[in-house]
N, C-alpha and C. Protein backbone atom coordinates (compact mmCIF):
# COMPACT_ATOMS: atom_id res chain seq x y z
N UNK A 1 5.00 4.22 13.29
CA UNK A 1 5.79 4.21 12.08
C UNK A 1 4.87 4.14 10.86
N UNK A 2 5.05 5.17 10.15
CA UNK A 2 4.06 4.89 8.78
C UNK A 2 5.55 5.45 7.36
N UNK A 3 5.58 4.80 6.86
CA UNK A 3 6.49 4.71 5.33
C UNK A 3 5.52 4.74 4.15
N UNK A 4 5.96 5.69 3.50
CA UNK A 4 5.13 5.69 1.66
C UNK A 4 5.71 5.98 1.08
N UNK A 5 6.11 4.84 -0.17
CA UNK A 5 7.22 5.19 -1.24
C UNK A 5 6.17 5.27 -2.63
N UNK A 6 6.55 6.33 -3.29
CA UNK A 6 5.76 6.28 -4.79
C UNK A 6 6.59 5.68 -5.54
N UNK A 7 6.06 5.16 -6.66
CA UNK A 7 6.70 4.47 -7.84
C UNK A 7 7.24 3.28 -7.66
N UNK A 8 6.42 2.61 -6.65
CA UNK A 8 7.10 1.41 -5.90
C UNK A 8 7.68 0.29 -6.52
N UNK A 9 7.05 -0.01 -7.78
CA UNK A 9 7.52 -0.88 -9.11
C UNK A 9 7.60 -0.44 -10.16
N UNK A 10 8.63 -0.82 -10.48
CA UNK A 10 9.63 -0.24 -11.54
C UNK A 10 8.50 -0.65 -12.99
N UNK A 11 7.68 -2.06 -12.87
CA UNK A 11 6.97 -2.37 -14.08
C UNK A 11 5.38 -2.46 -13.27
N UNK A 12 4.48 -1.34 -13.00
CA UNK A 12 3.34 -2.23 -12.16
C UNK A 12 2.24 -2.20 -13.11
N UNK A 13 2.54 -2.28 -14.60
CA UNK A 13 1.84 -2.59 -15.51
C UNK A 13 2.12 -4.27 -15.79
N UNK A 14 2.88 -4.49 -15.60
CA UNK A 14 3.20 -5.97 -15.60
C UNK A 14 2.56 -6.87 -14.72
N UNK A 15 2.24 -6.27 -13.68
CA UNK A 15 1.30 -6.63 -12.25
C UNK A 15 -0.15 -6.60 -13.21
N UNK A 16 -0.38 -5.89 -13.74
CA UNK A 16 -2.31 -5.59 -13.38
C UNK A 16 -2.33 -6.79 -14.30
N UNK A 17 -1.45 -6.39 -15.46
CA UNK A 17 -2.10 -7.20 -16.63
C UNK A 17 -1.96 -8.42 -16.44
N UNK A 18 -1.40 -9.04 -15.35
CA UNK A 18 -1.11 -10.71 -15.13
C UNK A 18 -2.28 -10.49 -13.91
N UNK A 19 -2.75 -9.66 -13.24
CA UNK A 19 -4.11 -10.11 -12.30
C UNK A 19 -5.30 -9.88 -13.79
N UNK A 20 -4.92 -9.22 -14.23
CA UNK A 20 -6.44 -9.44 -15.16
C UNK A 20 -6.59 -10.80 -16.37
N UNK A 21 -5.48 -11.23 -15.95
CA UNK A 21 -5.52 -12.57 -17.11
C UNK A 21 -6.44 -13.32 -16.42
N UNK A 22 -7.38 -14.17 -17.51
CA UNK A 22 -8.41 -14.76 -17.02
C UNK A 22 -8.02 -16.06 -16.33
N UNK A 23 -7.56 -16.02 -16.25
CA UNK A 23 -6.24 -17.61 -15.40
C UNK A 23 -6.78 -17.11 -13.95
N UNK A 24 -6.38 -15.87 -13.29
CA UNK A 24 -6.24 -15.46 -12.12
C UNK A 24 -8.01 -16.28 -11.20
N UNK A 25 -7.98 -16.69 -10.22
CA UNK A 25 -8.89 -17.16 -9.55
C UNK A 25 -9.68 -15.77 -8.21
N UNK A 26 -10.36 -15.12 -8.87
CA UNK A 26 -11.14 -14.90 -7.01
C UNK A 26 -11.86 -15.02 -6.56
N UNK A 27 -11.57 -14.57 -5.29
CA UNK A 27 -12.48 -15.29 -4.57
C UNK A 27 -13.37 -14.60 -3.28
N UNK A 28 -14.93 -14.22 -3.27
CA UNK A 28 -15.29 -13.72 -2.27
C UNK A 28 -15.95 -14.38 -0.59
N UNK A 29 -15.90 -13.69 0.46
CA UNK A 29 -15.88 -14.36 1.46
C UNK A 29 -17.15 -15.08 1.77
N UNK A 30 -17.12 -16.22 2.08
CA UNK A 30 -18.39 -17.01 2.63
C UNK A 30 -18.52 -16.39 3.62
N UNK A 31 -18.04 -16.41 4.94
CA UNK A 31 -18.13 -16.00 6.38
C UNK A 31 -18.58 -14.61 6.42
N UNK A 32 -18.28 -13.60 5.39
CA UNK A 32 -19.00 -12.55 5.44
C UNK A 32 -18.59 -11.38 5.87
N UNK A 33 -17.07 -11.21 6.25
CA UNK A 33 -16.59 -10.66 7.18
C UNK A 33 -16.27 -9.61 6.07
N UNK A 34 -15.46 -9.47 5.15
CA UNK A 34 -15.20 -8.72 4.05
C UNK A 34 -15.85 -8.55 2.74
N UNK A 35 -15.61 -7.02 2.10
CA UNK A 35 -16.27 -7.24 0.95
C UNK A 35 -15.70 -7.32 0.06
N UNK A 36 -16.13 -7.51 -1.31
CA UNK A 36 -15.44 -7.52 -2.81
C UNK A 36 -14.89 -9.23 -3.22
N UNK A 37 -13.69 -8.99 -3.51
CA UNK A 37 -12.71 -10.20 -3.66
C UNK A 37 -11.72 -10.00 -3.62
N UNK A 38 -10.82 -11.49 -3.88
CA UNK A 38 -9.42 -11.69 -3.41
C UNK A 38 -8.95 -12.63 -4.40
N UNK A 39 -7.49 -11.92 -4.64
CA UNK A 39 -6.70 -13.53 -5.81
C UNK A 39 -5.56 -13.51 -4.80
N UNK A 40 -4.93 -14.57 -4.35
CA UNK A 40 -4.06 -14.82 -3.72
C UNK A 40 -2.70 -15.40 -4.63
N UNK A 41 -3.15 -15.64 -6.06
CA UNK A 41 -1.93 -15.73 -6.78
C UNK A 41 -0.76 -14.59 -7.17
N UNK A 42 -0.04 -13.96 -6.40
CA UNK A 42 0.81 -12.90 -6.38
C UNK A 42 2.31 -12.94 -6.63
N UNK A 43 2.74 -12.93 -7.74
CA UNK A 43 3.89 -13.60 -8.07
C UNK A 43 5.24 -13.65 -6.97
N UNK A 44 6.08 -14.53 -7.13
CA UNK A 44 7.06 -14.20 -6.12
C UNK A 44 7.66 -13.43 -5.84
N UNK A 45 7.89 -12.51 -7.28
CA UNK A 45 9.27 -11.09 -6.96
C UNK A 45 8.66 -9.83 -6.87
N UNK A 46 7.16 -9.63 -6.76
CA UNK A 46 6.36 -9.23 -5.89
C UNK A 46 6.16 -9.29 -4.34
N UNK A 47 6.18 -10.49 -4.38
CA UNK A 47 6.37 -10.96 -2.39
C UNK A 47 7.72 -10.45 -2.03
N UNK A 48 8.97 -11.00 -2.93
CA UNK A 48 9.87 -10.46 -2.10
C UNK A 48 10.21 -9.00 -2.48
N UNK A 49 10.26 -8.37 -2.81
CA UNK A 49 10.28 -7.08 -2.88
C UNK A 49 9.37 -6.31 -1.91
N UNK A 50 8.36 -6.61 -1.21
CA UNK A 50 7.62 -5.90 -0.42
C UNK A 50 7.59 -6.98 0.99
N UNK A 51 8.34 -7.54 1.17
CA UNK A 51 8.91 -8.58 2.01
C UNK A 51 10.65 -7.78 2.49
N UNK A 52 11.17 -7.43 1.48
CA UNK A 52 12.63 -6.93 1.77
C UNK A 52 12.51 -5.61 1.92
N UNK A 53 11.66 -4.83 1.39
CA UNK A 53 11.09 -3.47 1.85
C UNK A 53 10.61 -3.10 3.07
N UNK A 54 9.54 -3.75 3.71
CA UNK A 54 9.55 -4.14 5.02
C UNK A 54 10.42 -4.18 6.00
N UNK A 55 11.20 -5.36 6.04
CA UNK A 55 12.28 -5.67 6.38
C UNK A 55 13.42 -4.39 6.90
N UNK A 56 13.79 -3.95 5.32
CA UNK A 56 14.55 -2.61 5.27
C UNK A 56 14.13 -1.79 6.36
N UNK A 57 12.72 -1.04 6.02
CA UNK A 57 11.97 -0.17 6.86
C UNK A 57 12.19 -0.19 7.87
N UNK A 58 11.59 -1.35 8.83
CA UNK A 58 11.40 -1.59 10.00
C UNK A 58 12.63 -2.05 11.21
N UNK A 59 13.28 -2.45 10.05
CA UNK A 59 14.98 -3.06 10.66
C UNK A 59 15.02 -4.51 11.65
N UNK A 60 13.82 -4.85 11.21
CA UNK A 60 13.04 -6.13 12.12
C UNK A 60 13.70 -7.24 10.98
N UNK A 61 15.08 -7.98 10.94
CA UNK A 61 15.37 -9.40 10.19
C UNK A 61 14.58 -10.70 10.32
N UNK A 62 13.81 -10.38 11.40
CA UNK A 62 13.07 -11.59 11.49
C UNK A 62 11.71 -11.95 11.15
N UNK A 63 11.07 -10.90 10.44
CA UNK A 63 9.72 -10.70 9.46
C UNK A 63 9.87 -11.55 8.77
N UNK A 64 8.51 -11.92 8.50
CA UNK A 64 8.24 -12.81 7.51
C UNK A 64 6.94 -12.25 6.82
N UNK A 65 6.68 -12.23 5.56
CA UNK A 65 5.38 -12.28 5.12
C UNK A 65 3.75 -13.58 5.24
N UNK A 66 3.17 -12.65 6.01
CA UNK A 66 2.44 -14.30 6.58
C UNK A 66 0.98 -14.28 5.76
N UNK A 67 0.84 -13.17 5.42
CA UNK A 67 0.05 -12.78 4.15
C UNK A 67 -0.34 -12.03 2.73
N UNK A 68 -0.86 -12.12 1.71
CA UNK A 68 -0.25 -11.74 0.55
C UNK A 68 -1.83 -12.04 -0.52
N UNK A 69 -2.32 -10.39 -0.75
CA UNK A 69 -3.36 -10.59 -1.87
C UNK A 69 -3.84 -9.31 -2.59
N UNK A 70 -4.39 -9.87 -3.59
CA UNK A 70 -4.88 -8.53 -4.43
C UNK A 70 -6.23 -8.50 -3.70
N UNK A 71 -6.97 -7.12 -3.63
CA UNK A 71 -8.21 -7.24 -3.11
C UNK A 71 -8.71 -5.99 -4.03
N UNK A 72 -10.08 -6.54 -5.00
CA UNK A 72 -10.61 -5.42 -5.60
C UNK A 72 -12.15 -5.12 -4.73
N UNK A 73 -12.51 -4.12 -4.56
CA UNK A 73 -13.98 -4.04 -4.11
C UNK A 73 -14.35 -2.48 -5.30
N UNK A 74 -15.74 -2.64 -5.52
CA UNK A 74 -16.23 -1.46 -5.92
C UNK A 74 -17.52 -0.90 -5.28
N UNK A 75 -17.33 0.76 -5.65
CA UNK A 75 -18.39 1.15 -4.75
C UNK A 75 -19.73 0.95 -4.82
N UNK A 76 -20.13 0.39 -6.01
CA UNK A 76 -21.24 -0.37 -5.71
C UNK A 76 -21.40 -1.30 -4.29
N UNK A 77 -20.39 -2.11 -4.06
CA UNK A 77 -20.35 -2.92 -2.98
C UNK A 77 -20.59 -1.62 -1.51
N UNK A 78 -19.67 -0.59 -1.62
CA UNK A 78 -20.00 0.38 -0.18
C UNK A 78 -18.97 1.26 -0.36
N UNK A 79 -19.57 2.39 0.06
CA UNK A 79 -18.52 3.93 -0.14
C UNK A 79 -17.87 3.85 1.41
N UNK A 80 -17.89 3.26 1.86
CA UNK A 80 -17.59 3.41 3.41
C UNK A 80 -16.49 2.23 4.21
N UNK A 81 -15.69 2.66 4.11
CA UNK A 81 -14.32 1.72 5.07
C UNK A 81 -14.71 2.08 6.29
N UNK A 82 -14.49 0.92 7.51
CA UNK A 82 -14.68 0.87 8.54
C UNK A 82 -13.52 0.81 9.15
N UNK A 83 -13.30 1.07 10.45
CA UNK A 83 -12.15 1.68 10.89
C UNK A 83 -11.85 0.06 11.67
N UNK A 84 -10.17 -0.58 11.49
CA UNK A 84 -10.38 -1.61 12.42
C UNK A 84 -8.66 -1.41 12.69
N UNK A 85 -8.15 -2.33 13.10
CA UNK A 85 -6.72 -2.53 13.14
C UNK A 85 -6.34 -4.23 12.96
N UNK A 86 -5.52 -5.08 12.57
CA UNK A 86 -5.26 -6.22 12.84
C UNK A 86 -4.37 -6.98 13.74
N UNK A 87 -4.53 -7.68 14.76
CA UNK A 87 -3.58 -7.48 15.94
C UNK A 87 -2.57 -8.58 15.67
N UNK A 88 -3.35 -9.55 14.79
CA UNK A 88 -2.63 -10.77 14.86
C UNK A 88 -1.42 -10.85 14.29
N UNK A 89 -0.93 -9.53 13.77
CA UNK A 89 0.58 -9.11 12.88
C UNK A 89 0.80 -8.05 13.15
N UNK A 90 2.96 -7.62 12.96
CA UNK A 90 3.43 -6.98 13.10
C UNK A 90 3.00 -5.56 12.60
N UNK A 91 2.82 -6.17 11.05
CA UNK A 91 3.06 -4.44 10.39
C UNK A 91 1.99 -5.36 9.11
N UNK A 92 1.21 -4.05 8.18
CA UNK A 92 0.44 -4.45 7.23
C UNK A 92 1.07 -3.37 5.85
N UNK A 93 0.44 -3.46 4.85
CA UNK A 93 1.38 -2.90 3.66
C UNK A 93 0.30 -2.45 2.42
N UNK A 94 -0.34 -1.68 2.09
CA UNK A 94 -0.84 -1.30 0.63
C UNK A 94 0.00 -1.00 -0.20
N UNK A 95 -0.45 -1.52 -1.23
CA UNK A 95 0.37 -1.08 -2.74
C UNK A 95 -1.13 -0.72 -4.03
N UNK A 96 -1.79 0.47 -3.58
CA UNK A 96 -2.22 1.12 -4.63
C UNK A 96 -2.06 0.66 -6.10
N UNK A 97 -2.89 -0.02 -6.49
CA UNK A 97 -2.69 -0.22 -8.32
C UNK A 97 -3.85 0.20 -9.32
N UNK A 98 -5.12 1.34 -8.89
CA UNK A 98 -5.93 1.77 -9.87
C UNK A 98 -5.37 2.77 -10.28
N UNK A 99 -5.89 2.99 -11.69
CA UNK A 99 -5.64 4.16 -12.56
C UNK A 99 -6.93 4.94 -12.50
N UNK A 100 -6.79 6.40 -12.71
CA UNK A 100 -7.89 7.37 -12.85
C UNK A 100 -8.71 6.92 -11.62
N UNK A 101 -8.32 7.25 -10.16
CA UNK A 101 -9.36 7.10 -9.02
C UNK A 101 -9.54 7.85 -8.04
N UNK A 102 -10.31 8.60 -7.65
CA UNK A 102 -9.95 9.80 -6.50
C UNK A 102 -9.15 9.66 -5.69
N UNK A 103 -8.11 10.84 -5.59
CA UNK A 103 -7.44 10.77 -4.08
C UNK A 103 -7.95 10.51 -2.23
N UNK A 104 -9.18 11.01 -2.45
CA UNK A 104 -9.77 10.17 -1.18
C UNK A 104 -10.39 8.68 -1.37
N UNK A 105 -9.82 7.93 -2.22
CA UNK A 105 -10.12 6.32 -1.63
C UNK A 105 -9.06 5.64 -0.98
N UNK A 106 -7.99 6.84 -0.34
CA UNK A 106 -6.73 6.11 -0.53
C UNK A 106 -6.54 5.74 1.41
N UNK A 107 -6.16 5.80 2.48
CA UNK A 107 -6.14 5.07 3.88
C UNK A 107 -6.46 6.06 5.21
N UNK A 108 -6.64 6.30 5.62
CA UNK A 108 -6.64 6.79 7.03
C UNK A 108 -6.02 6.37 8.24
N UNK A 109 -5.30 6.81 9.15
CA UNK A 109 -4.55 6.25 10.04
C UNK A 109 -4.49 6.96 11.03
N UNK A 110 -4.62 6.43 12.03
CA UNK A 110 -4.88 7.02 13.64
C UNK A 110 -3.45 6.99 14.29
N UNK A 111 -3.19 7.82 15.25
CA UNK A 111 -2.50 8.08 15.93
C UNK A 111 -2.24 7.18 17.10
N UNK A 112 -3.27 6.82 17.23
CA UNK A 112 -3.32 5.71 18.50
C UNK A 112 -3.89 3.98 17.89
N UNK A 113 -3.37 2.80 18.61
CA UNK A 113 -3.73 1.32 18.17
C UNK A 113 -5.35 1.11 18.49
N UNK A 114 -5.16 0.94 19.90
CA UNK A 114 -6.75 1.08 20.32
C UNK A 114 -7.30 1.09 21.62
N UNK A 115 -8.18 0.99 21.92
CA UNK A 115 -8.70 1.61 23.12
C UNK A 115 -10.02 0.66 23.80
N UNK A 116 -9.64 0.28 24.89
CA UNK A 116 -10.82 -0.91 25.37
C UNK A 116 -12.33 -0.71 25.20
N UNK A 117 -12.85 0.98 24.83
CA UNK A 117 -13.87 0.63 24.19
C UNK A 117 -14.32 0.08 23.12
N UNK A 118 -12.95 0.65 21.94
CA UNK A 118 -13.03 0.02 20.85
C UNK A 118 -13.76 -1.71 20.78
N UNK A 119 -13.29 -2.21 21.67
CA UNK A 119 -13.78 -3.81 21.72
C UNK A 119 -14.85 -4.20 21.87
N UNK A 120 -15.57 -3.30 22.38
CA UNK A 120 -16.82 -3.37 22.92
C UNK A 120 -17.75 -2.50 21.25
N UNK A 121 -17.12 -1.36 20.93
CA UNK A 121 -17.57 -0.74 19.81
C UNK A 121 -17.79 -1.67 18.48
N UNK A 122 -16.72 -2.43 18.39
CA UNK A 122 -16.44 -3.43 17.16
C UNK A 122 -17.13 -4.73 17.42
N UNK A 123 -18.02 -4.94 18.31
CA UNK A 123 -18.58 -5.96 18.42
C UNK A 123 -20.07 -5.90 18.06
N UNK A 124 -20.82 -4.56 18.85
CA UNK A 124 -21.53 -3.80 18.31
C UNK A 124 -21.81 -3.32 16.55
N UNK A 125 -20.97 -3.39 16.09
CA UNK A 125 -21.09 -2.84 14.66
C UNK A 125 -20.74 -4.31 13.67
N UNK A 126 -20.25 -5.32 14.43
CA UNK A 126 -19.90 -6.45 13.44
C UNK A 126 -20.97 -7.29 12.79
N UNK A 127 -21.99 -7.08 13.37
CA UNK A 127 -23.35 -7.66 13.29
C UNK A 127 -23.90 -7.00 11.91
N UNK A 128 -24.49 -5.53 12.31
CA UNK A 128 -24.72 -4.63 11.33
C UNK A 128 -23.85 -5.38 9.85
N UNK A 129 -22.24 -5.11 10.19
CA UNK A 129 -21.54 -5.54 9.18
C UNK A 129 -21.55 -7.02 8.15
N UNK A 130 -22.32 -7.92 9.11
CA UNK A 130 -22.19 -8.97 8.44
C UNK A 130 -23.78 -9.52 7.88
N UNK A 131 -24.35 -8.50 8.37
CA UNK A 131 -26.23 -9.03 7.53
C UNK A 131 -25.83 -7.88 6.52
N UNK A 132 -25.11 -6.93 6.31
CA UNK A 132 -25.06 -6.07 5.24
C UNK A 132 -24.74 -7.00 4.17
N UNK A 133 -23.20 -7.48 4.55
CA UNK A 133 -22.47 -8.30 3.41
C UNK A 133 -23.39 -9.51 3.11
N UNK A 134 -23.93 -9.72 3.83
CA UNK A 134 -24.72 -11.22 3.67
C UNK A 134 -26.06 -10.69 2.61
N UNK A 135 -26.24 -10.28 2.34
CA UNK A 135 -27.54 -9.09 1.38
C UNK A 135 -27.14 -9.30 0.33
N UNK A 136 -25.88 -8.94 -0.09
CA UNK A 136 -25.22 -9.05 -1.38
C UNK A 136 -25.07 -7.37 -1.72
N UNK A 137 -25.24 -6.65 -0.45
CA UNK A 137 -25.42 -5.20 -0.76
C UNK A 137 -26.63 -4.57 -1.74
N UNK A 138 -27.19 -5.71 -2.06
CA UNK A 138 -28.84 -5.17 -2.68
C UNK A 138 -29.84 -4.67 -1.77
N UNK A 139 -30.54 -4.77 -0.95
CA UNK A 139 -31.39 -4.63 0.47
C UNK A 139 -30.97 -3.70 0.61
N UNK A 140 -32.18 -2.50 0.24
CA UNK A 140 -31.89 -1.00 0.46
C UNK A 140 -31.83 -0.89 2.04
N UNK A 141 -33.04 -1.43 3.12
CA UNK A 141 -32.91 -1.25 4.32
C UNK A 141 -31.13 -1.48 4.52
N UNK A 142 -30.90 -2.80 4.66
CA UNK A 142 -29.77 -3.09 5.02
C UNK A 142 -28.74 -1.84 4.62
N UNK A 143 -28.19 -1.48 3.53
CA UNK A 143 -27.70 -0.34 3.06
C UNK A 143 -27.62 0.81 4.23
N UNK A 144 -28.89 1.20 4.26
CA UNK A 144 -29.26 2.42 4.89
C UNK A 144 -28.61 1.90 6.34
N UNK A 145 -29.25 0.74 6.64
CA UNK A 145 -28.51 0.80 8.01
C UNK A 145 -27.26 0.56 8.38
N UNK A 146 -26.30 0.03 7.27
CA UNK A 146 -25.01 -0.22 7.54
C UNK A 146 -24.13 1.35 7.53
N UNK A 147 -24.89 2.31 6.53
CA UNK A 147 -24.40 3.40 6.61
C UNK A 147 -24.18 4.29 7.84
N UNK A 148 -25.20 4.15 7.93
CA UNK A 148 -25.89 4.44 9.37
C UNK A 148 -24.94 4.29 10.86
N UNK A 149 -24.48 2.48 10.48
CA UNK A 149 -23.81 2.08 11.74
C UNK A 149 -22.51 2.60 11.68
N UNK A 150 -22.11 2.63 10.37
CA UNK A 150 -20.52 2.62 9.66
C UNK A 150 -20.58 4.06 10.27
N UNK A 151 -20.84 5.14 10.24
CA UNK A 151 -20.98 6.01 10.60
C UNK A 151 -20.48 6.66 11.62
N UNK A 152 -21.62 6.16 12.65
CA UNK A 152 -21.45 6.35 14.26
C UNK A 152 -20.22 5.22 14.37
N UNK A 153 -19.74 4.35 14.14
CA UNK A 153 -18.80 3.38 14.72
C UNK A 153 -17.57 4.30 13.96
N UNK A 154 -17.11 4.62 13.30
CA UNK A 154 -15.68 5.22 12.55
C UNK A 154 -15.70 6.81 13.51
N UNK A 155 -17.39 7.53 13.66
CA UNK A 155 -16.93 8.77 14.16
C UNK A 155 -16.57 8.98 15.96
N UNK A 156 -16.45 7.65 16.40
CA UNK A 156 -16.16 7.29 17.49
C UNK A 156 -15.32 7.29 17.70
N UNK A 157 -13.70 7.76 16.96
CA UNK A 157 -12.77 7.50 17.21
C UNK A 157 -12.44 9.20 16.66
N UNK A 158 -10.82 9.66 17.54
CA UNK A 158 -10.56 11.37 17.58
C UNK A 158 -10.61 11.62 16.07
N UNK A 159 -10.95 12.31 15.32
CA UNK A 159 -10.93 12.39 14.24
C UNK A 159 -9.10 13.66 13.98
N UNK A 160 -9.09 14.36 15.24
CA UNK A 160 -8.02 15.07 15.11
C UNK A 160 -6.53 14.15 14.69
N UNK A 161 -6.94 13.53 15.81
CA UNK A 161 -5.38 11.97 15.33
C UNK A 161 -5.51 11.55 14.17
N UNK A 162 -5.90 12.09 12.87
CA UNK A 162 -5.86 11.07 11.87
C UNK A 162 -4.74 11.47 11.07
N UNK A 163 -4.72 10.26 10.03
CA UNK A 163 -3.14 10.89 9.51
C UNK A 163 -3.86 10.26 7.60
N UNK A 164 -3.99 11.04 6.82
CA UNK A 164 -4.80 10.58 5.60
C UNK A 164 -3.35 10.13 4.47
N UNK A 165 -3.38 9.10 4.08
CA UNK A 165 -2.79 8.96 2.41
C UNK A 165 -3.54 8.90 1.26
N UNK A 166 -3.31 10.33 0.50
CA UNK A 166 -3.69 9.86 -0.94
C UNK A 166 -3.39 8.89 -1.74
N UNK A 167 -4.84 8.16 -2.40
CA UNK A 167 -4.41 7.37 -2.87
C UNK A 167 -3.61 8.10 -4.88
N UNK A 168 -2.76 7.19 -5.18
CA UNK A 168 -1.84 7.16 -5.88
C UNK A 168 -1.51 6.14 -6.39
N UNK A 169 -1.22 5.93 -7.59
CA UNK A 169 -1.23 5.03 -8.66
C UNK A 169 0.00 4.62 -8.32
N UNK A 170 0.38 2.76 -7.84
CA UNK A 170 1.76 2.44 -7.59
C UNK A 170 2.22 3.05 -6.23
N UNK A 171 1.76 3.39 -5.46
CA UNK A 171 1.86 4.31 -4.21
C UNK A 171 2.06 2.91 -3.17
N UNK A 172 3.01 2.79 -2.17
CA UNK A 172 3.32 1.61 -1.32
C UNK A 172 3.30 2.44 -0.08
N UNK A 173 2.78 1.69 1.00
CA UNK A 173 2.15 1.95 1.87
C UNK A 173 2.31 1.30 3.25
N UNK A 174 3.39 1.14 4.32
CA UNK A 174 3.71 0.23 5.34
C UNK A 174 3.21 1.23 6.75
N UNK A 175 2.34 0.39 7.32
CA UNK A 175 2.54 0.91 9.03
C UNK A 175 2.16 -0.54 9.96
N UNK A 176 2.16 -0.45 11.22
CA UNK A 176 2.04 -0.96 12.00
C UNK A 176 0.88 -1.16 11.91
N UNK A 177 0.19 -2.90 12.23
CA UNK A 177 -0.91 -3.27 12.03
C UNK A 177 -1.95 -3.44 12.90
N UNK A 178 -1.56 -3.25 14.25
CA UNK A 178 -2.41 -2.47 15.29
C UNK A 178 -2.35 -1.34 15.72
N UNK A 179 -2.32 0.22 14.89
CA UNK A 179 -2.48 0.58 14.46
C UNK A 179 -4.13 0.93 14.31
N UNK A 180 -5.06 1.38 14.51
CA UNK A 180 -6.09 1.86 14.10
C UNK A 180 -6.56 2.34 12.25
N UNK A 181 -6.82 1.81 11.27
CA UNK A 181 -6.65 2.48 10.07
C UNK A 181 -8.05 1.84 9.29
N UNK A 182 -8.38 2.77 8.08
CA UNK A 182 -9.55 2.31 7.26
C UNK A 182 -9.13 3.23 5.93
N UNK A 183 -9.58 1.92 5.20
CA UNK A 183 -10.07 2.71 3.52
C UNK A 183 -10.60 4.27 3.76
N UNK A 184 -10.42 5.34 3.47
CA UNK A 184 -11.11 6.44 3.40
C UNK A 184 -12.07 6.63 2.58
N UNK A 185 -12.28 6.52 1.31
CA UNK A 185 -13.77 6.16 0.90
C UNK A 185 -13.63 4.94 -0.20
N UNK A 186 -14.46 4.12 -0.35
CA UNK A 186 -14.08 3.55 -1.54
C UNK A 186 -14.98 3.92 -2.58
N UNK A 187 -14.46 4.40 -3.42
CA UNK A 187 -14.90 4.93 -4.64
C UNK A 187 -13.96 4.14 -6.24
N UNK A 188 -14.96 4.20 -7.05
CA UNK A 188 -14.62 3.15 -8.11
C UNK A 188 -13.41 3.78 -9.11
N UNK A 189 -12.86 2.92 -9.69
CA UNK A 189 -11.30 4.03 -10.82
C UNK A 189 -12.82 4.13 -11.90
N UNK A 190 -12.43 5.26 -12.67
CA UNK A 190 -12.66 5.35 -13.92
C UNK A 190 -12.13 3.47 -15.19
N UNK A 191 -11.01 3.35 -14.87
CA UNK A 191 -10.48 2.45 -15.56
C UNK A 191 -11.51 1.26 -15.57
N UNK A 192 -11.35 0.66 -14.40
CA UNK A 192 -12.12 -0.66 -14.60
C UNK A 192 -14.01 -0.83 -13.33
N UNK A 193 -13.97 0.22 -12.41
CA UNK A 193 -15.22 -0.13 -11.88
C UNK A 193 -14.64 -0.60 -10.29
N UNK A 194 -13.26 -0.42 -10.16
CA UNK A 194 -12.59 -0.89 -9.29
C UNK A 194 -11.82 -0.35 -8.16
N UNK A 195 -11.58 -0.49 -7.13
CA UNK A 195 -10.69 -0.08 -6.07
C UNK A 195 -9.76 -1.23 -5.89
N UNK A 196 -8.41 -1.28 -6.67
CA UNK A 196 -7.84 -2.43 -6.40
C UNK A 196 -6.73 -2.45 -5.69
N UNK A 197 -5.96 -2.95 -4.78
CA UNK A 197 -4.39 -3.20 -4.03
C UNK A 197 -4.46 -4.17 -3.89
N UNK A 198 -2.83 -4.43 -3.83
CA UNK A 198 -2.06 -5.08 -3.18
C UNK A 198 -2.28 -5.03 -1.74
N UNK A 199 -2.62 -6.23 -0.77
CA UNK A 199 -2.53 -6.09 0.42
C UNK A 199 -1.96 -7.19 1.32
N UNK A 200 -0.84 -6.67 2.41
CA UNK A 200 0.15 -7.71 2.98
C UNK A 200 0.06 -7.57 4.69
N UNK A 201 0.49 -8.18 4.86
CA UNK A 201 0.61 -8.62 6.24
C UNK A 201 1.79 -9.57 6.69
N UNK A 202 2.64 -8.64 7.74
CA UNK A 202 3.68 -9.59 7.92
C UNK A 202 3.74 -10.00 9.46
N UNK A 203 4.44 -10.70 10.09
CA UNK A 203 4.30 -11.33 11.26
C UNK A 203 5.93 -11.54 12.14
């Protein structure tokens, strides 16, 4: 199941400009696992609106939203999404909010959840992944070799099964969260230096 509604909020200028108030807190990962940052302050009629959308979609009454954040990264940080899925939830959700940003920074999505090599593949490449982030993405070696790994680990999977969304300004975004899927490139908006969404997870 994959759903994409454009124009998903009626005001999503009302959104940016309350994440860019200097009030907003983020926050990047110690553990290393992800890049960029995160504000987890996301107003409520935000949650429920992409909480009852869900819901709608899927026809599942018993969803809940079990997670809920803005996440900006820029390509300074890495042009390269890595392909993963999240098992520990039902269904996951983008909501696109840069202005002026290429249509390929927008998701990729596989046809299939995953595959017992995968486990063995993603264990292999998590290493690579986490002395990269741990660098601060300065360490040209490191760079080179995360590219490198990011590479061979994403082209490991059918490239024919893929299913691409442009990204799109306000563009909402629901599929199943095991599921196989990755950022397609991250590349920065013109606007702010940024690749920013909304990103959810429900359970």
């Amino acid at each position: 199941m994959i759903f994409v509604k454009d124009d998903f909020l009626s005001e999503p200028f009302e959104l940016k400009r309350y994440l860019k108030d200097k009030k907003r807190n983020w926050y990047s990962d110690n553990s290393f696992s992800w890049p960029g940052e995160r504000c987890y302050e996301i107003p409520e009629e935000i949650k429920n609106k992409i909480l009852n959308t869900a819901i709608s979609i899927t026809q599942d009454k018993t969803l809940s939203l079990d997670q809920i954040n803005c996440h900006k990264i820029s390509s300074k940080d890495t042009h390269i999404g890595w392909t993963h899925y999240d098992e520990e939830y039902k269904y996951a959700a983008v909501l696109y909010l840069s202005l002026e940003i290429d249509r390929n920074s927008g998701t990729e999505l596989y046809n299939y959840y995953w595959e017992t090599d995968y486990l063995n593949k993603v264990k292999e490449f998590r290493g690579v992944r986490k002395l990269f982030l741990k660098s601060g993405y300065k360490n040209f070696i490191t760079r080179i070799l995360y590219k490198l790994s990011c590479n061979k680990f994403n082209n490991f999977f059918n490239k024919k099964d893929i299913i691409t969304i442009g990204y799109k300004f306000n563009r909402f975004v629901l599929y199943e969260a095991k599921r196989l899927h990755r950022p397609k490139k991250i590349l920065s908006s013109k606007e702010d230096g940024f690749r920013t969404n909304i990103v959810a997870f429900f359970k």
